[in-house]
C-alpha atoms as a PDB file:
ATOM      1  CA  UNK A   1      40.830  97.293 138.619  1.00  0.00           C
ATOM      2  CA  UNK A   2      38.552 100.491 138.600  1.00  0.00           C
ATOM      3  CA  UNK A   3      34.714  99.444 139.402  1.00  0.00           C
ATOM      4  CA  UNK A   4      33.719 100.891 135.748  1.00  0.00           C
ATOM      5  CA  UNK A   5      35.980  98.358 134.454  1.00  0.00           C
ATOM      6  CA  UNK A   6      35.117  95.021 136.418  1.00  0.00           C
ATOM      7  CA  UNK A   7      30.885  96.216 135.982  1.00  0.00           C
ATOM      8  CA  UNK A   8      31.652  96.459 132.342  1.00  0.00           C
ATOM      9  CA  UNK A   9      33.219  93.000 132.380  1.00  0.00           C
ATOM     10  CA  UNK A  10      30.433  91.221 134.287  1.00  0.00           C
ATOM     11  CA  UNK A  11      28.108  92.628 131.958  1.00  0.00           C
ATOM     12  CA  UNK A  12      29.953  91.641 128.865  1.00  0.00           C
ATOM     13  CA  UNK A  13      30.370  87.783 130.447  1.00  0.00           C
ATOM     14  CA  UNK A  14      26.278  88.095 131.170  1.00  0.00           C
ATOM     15  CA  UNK A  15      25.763  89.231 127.889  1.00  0.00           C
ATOM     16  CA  UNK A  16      28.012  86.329 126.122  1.00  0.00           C
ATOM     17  CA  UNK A  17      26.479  83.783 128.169  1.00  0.00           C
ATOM     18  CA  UNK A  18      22.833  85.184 127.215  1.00  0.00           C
ATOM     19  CA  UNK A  19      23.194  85.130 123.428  1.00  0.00           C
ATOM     20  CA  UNK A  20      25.833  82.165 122.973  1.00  0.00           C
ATOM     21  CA  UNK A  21      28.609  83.541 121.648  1.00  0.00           C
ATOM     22  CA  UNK A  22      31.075  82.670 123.926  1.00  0.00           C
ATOM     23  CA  UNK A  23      29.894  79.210 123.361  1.00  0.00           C
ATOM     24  CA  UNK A  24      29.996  80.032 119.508  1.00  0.00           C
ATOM     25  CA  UNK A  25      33.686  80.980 119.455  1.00  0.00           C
ATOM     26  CA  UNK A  26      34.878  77.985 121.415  1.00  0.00           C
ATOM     27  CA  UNK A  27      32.940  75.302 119.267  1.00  0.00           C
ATOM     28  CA  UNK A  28      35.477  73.770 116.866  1.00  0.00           C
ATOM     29  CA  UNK A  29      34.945  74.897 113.157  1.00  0.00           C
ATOM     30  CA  UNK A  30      37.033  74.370 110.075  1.00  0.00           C
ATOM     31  CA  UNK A  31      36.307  76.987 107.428  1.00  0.00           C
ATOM     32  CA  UNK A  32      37.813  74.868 104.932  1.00  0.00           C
ATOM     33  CA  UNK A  33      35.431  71.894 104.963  1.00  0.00           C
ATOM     34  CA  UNK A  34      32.126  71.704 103.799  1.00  0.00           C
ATOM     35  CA  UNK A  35      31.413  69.116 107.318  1.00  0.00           C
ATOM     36  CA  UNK A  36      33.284  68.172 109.966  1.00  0.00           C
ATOM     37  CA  UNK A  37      33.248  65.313 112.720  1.00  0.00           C
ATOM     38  CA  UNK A  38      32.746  66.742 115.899  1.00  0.00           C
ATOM     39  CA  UNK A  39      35.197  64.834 118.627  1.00  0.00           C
ATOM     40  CA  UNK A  40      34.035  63.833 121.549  1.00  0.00           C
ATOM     41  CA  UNK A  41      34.634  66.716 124.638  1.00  0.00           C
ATOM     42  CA  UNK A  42      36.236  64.707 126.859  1.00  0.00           C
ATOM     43  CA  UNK A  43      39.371  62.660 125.349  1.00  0.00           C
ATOM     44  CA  UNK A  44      40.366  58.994 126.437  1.00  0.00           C
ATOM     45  CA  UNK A  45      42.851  60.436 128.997  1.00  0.00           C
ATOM     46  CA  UNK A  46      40.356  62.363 130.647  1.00  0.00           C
ATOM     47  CA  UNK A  47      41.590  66.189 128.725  1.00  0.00           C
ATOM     48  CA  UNK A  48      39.061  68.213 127.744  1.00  0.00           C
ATOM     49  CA  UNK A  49      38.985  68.646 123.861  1.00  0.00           C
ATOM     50  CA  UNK A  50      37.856  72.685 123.818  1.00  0.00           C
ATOM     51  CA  UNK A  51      38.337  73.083 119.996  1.00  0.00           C
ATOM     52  CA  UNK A  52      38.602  76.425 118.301  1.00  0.00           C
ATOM     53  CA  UNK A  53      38.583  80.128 119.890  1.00  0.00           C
ATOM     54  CA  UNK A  54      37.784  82.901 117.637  1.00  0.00           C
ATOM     55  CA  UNK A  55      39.590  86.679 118.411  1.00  0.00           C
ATOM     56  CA  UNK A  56      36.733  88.042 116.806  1.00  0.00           C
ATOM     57  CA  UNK A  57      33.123  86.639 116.706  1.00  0.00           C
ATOM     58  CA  UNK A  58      32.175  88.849 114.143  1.00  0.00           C
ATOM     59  CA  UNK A  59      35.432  88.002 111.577  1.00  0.00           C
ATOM     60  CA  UNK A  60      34.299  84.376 111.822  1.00  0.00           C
ATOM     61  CA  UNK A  61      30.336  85.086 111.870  1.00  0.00           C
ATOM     62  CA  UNK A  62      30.673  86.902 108.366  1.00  0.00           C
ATOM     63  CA  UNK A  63      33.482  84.203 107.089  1.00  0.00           C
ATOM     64  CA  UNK A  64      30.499  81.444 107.839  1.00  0.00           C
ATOM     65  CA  UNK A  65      28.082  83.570 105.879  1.00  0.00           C
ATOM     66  CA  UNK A  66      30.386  83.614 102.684  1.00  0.00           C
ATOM     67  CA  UNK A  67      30.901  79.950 103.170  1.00  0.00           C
ATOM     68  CA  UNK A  68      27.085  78.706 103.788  1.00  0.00           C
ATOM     69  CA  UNK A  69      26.415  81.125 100.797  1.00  0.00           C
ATOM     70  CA  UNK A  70      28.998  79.860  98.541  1.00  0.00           C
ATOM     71  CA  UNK A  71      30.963  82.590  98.108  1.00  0.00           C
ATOM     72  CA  UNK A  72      33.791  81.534  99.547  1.00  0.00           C
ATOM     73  CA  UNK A  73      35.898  78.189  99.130  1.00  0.00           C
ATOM     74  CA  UNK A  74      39.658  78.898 100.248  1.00  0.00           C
ATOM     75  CA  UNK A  75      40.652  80.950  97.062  1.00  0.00           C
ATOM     76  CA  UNK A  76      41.015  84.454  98.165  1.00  0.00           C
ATOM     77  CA  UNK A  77      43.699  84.917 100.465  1.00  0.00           C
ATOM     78  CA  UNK A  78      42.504  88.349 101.387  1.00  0.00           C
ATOM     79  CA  UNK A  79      39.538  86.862 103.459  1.00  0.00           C
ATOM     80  CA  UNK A  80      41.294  83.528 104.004  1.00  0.00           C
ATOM     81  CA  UNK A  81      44.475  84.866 105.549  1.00  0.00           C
ATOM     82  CA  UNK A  82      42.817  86.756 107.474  1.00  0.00           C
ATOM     83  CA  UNK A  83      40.199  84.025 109.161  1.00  0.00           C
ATOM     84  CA  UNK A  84      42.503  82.224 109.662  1.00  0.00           C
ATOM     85  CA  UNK A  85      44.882  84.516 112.353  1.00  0.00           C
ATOM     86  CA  UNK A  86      41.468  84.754 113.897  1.00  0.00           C
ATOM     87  CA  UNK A  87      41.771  81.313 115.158  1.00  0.00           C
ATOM     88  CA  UNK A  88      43.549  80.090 118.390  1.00  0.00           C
ATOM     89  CA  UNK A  89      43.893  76.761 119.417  1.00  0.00           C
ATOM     90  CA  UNK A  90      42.211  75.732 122.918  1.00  0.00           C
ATOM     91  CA  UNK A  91      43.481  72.565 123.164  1.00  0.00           C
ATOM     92  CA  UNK A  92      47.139  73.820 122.418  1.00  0.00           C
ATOM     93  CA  UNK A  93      46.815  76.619 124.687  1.00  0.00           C
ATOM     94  CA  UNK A  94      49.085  76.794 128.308  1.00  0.00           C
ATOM     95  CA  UNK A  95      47.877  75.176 131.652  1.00  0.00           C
ATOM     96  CA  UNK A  96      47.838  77.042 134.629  1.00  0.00           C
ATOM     97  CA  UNK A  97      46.482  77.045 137.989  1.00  0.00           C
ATOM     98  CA  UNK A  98      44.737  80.298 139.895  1.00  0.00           C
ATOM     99  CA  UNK A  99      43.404  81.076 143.433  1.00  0.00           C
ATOM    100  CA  UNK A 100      41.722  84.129 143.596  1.00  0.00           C
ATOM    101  CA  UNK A 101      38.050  85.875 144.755  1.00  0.00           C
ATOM    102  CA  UNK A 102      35.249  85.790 142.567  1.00  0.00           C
ATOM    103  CA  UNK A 103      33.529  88.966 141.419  1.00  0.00           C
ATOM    104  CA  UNK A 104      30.681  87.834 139.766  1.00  0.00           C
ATOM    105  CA  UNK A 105      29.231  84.550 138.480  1.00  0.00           C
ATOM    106  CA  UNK A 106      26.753  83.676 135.418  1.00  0.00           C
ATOM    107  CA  UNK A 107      25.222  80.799 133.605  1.00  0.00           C
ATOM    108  CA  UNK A 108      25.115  77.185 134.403  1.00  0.00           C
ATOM    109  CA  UNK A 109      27.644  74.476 134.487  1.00  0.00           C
ATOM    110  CA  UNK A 110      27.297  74.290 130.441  1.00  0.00           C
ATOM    111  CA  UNK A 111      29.125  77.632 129.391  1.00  0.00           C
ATOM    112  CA  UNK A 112      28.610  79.341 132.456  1.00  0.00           C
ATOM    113  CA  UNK A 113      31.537  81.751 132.851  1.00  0.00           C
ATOM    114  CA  UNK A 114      32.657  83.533 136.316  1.00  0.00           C
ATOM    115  CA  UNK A 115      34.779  86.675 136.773  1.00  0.00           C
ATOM    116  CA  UNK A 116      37.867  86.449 139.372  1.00  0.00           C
ATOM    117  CA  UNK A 117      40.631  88.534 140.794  1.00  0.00           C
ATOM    118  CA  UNK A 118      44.009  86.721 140.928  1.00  0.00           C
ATOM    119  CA  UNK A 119      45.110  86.591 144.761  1.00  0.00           C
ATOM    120  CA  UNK A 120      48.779  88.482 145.049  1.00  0.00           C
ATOM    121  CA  UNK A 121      48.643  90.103 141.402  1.00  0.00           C
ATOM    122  CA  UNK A 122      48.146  93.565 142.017  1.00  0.00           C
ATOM    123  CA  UNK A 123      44.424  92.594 141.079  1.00  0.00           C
ATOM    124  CA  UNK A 124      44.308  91.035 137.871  1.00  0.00           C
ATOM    125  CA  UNK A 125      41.149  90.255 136.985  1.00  0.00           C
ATOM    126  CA  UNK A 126      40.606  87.198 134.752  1.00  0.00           C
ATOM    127  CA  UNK A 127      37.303  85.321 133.052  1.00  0.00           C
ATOM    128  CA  UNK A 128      36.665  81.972 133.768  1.00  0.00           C
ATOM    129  CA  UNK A 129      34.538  79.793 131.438  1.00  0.00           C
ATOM    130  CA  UNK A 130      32.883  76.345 131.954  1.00  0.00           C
ATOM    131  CA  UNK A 131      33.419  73.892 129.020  1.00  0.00           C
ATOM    132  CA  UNK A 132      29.815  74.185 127.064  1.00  0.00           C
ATOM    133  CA  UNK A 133      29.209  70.468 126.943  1.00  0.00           C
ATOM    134  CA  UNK A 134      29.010  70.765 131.045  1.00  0.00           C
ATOM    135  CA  UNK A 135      32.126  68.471 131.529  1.00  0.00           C
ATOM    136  CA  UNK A 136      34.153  71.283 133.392  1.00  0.00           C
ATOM    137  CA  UNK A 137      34.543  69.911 136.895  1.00  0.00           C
ATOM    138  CA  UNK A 138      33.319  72.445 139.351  1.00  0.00           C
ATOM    139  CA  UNK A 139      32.814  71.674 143.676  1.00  0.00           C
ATOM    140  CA  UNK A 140      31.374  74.189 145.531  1.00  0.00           C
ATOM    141  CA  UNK A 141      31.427  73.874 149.150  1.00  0.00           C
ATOM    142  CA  UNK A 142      31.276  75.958 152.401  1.00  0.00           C
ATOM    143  CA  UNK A 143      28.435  77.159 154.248  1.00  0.00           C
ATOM    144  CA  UNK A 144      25.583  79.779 153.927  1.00  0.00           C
ATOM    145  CA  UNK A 145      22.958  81.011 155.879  1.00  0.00           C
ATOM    146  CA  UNK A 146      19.242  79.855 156.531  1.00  0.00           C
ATOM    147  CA  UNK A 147      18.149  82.997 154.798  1.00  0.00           C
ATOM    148  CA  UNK A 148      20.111  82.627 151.476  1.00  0.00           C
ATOM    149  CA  UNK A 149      18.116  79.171 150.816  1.00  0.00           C
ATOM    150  CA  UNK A 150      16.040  80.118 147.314  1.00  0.00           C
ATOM    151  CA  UNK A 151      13.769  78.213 145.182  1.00  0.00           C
ATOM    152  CA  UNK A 152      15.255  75.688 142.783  1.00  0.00           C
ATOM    153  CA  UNK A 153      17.971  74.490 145.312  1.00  0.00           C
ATOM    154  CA  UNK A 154      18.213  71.008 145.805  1.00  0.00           C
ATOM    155  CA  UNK A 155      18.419  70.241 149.514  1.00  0.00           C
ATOM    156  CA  UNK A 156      18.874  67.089 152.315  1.00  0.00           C
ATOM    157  CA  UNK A 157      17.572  66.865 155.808  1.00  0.00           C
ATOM    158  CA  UNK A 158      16.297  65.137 158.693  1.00  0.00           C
ATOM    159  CA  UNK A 159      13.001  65.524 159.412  1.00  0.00           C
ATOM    160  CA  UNK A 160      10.069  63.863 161.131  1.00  0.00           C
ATOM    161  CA  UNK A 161       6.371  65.081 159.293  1.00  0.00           C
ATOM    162  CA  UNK A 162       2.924  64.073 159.932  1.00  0.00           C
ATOM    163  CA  UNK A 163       0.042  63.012 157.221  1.00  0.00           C
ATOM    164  CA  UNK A 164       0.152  66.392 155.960  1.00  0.00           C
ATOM    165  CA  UNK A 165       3.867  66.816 155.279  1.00  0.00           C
ATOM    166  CA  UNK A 166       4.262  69.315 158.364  1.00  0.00           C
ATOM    167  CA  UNK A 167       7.014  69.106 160.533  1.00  0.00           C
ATOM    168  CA  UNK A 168       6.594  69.987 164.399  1.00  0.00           C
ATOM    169  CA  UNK A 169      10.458  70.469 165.251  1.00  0.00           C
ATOM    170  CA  UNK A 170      13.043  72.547 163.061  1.00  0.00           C
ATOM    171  CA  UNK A 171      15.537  71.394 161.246  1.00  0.00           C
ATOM    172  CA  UNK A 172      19.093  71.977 162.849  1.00  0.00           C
ATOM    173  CA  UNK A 173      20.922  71.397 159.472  1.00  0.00           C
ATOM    174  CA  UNK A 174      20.696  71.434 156.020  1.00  0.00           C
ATOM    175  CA  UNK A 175      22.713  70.310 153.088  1.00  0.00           C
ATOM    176  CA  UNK A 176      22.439  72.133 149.635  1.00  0.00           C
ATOM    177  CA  UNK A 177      23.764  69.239 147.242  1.00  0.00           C
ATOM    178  CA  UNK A 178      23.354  68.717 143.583  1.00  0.00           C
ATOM    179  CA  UNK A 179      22.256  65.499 143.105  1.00  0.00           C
ATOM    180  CA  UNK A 180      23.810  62.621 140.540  1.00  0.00           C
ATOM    181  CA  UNK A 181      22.666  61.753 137.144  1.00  0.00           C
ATOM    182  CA  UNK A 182      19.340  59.138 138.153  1.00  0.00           C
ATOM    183  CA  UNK A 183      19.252  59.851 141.412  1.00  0.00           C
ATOM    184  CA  UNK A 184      15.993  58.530 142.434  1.00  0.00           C
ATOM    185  CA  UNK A 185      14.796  60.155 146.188  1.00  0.00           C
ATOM    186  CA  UNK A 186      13.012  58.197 148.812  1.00  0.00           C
ATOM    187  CA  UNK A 187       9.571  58.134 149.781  1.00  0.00           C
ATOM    188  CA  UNK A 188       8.694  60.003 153.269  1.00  0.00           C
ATOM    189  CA  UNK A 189       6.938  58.122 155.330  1.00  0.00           C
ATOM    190  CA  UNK A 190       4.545  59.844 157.951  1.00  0.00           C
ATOM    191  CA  UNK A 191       5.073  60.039 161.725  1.00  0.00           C
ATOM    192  CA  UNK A 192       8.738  58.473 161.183  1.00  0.00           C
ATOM    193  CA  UNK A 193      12.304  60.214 161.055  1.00  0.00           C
ATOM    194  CA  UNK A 194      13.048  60.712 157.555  1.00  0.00           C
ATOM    195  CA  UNK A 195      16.367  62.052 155.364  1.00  0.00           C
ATOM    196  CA  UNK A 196      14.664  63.923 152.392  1.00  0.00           C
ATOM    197  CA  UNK A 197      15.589  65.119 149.560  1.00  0.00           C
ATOM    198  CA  UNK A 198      13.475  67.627 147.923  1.00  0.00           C
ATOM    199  CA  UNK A 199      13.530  71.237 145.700  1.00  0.00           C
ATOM    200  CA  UNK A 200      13.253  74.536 147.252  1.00  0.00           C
ATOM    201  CA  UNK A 201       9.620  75.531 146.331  1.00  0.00           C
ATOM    202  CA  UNK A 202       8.955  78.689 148.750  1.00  0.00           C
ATOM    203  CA  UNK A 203      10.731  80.220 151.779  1.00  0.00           C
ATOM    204  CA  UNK A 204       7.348  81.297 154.071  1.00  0.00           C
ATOM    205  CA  UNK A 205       8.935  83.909 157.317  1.00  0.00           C
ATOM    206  CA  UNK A 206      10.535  80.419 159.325  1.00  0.00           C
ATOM    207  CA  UNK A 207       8.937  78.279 156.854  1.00  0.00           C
ATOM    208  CA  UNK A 208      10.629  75.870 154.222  1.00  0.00           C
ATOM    209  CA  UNK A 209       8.130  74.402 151.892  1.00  0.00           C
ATOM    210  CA  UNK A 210       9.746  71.576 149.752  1.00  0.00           C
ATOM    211  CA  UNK A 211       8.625  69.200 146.725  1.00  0.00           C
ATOM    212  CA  UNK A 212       9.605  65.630 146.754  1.00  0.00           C
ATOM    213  CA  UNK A 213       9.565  63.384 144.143  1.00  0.00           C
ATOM    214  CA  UNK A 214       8.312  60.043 145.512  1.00  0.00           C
ATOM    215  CA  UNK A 215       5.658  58.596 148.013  1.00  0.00           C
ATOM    216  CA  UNK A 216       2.348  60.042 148.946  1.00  0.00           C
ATOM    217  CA  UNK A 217       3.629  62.955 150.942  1.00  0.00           C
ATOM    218  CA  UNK A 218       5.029  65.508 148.468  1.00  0.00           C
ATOM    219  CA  UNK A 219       4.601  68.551 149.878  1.00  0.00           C
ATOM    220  CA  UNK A 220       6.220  69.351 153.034  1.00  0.00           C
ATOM    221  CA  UNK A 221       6.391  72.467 155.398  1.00  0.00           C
ATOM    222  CA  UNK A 222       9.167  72.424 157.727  1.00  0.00           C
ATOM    223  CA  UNK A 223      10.477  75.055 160.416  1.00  0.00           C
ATOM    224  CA  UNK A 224      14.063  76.344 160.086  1.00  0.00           C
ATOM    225  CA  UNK A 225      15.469  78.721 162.452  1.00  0.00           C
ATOM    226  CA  UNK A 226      17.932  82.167 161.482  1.00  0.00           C
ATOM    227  CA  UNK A 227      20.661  79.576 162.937  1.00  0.00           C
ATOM    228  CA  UNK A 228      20.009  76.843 160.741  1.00  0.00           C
ATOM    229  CA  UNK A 229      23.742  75.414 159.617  1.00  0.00           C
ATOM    230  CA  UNK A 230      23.362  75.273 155.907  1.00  0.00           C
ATOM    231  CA  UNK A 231      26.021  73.423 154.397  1.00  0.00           C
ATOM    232  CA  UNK A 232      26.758  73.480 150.879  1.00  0.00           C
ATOM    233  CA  UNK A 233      28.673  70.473 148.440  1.00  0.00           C
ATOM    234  CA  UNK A 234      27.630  70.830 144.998  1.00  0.00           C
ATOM    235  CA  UNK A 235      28.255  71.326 141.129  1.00  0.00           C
ATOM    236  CA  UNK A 236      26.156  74.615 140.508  1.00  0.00           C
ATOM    237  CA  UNK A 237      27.307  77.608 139.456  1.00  0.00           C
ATOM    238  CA  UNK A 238      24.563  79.486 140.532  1.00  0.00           C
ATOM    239  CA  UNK A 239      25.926  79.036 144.132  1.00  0.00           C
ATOM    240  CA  UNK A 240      28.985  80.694 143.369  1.00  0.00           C
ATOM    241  CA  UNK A 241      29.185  84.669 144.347  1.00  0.00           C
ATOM    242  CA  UNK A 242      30.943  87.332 145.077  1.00  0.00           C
ATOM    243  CA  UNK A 243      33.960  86.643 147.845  1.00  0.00           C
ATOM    244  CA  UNK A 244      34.206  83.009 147.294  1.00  0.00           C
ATOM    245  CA  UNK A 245      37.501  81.992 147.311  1.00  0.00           C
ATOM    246  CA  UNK A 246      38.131  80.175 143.858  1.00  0.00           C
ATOM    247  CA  UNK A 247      40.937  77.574 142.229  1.00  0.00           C
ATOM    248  CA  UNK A 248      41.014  77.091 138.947  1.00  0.00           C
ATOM    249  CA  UNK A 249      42.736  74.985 136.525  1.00  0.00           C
ATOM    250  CA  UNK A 250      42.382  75.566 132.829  1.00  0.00           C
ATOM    251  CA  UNK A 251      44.201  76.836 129.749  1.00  0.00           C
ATOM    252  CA  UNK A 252      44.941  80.550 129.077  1.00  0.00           C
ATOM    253  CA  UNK A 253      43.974  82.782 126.287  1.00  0.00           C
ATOM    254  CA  UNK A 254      45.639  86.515 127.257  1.00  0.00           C
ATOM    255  CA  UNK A 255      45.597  87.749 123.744  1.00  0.00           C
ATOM    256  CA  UNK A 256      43.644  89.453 121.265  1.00  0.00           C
ATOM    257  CA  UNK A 257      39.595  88.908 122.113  1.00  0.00           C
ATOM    258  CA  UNK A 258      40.128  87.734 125.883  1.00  0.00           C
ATOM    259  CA  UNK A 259      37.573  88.701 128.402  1.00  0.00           C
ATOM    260  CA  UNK A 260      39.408  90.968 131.299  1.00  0.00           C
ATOM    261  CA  UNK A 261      42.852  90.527 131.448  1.00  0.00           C
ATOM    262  CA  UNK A 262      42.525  86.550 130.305  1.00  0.00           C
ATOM    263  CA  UNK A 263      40.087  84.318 129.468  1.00  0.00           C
ATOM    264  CA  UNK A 264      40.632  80.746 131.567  1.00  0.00           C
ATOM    265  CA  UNK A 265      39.337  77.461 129.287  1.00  0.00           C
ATOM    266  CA  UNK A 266      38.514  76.061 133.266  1.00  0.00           C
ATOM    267  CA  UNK A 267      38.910  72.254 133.067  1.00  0.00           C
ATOM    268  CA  UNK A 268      38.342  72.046 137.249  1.00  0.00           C
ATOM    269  CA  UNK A 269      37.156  75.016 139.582  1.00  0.00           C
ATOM    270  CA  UNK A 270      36.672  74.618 143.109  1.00  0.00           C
ATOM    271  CA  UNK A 271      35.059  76.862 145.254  1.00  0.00           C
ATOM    272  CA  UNK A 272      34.958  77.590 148.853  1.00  0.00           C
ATOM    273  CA  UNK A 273      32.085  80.017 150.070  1.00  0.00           C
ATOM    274  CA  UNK A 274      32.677  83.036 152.182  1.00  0.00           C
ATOM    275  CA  UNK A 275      32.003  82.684 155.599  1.00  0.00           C
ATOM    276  CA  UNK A 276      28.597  83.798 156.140  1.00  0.00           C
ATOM    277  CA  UNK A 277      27.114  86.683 158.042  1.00  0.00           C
ATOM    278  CA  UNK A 278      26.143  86.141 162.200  1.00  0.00           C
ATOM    279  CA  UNK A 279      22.328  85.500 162.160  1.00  0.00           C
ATOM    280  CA  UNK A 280      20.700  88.048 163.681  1.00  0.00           C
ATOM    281  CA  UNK A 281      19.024  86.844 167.055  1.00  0.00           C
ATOM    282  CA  UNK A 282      15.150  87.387 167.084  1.00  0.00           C
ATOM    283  CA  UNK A 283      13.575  90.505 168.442  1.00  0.00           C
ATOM    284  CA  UNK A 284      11.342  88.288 170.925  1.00  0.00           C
ATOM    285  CA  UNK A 285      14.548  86.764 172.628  1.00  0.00           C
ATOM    286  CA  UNK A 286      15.858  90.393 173.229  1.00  0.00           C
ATOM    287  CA  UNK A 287      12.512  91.687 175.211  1.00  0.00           C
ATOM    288  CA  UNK A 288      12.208  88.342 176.799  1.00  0.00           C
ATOM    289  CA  UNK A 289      15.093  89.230 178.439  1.00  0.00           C
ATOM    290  CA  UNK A 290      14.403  92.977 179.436  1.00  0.00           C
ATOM    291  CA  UNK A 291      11.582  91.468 180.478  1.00  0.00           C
ATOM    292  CA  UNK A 292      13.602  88.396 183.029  1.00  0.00           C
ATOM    293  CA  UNK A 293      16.192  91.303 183.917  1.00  0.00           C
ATOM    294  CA  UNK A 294      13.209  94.444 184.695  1.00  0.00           C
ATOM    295  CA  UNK A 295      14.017  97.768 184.127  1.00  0.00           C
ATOM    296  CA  UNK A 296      16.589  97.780 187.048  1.00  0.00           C
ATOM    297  CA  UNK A 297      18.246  94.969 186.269  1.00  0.00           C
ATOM    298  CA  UNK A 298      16.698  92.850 189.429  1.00  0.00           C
ATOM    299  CA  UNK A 299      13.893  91.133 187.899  1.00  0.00           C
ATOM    300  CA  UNK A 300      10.258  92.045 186.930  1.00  0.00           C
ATOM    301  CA  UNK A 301       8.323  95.283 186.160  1.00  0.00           C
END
């Protein structure tokens, strides 16, 4: 798909995602009904209940104005015929299953949607969307590099800090996980070898300054090096990016008002990161050894 094309979709999914439309069209409505119970989003055999997707937002925006205004109640068939072939069915919609390379990723686990080429299909680029009650199942695992750690991420490590919540020796490896619903993190305890779980709060040069949520010590400073094995197994969107390798399992909309070439209802996406880039060795190491080798290779200066 031309670049034009796949920029213009990314920016259309950011855009959705930003003003809640998406997440407007796929929120069951009946047009008919003064109320309506909303069912639960995840039914007793564990299928996701997605509701109603609207072609066209703006068909069924103006419909709801008629109707909250009272101008409307299922009697003229030239507005009611109408809003009603605007409506598709989620929940009646094909299952399929994908692998392909993500483009671009926005949004959080509730309504967050993801862009994706189809691996062996000439390129067909599809959207993905997270159910908006955040019951979508999405893994995201692989590894990253020490230098793509950012604020907000939840991490786990090994560590050993003293009174001030410095540690002498760096870390070796680090886990980026997403932690469950009441997780509760231990205190660290001073002088003693500690795992700790704490938020990305700063990223200082070699530096990694973390918040933790229990005990005296809060604040900690710990050393990572550009080798640092980050791994990554967690439920955040925001960890997906471009050249992941993606499955997805979801229902299909490839009609009228799709995103790309088909929007994907995802039930369960899981990701696996690109490989990441070779850390690049420090500059000191390099003249440390011009310096052991000397100019003519035999030693000294």
């Amino acid at each position: 798909m031309p670049s034009l094309v796949r920029l213009s979709l990314v920016v259309l999914a950011a855009d959705l995602a930003a003003t809640g439309m998406l997440q407007a069209q796929i929120n069951a409505y009946n047009p008919y009904a003064d109320s309506q119970a909303h069912l639960p989003p995840v039914a007793p055999d564990g299928t996701l209940r997605w509701g109603t997707f609207y072609k066209s937002a703006a068909i069924q925006q103006a419909y709801e104005r008629l109707w909250n205004l009272g101008a409307c109640r299922n009697t003229n068939k030239a507005i009611t015929v109408p809003v009603e072939m605007n409506k598709v069915a989620i929940d009646s919609l094909p299952e399929e299953t994908f692998r392909g390379v993500v483009q671009a990723a926005s949004g959080t686990l509730h309504g967050g949607m993801f862009v994706f080429t189809v691996a062996g299909d000439e390129g067909t680029t599809l959207v993905a969307t997270l159910h908006p009650a955040g019951v979508s199942k999405l893994a995201v695992s692989g590894r990253i590099s020490a230098s793509e750690l950012r604020p907000g991420m939840t991490v786990r490590l090994q560590t050993c800090v003293d009174r001030r919540g410095t540690a002498a020796e760096p870390v070796r490896t680090i886990d980026v996980i997403t932690p469950a619903a009441g997780f509760q993190a231990d205190a660290v305890v001073e002088d003693q070898p500690t795992t700790v779980v704490g938020t990305v709060t700063r990223i200082q040069g070699t530096t990694l300054r973390l918040q933790v949520a229990a005990g005296r010590i809060r604040r900690l400073a710990i050393p990572i090096e550009p080798d640092t094995v980050v791994n990554v197994d967690a439920a955040q969107l925001d960890l997906v990016a471009p050249g992941d390798v993606v499955l997805v399992e979801g229902r299909v909309w490839r009609g009228e008002g799709c995103l790309g070439e088909g929007t994907v209802f995802a039930s369960a996406a899981t990701v696996t990161k690109a490989d990441p880039a070779p850390a690049a060795q420090p500059a000191r190491e390099s003249v440390q050894r011009i310096g052991a080798a000397g100019p003519t290779g035999r030693g000294g200066f």
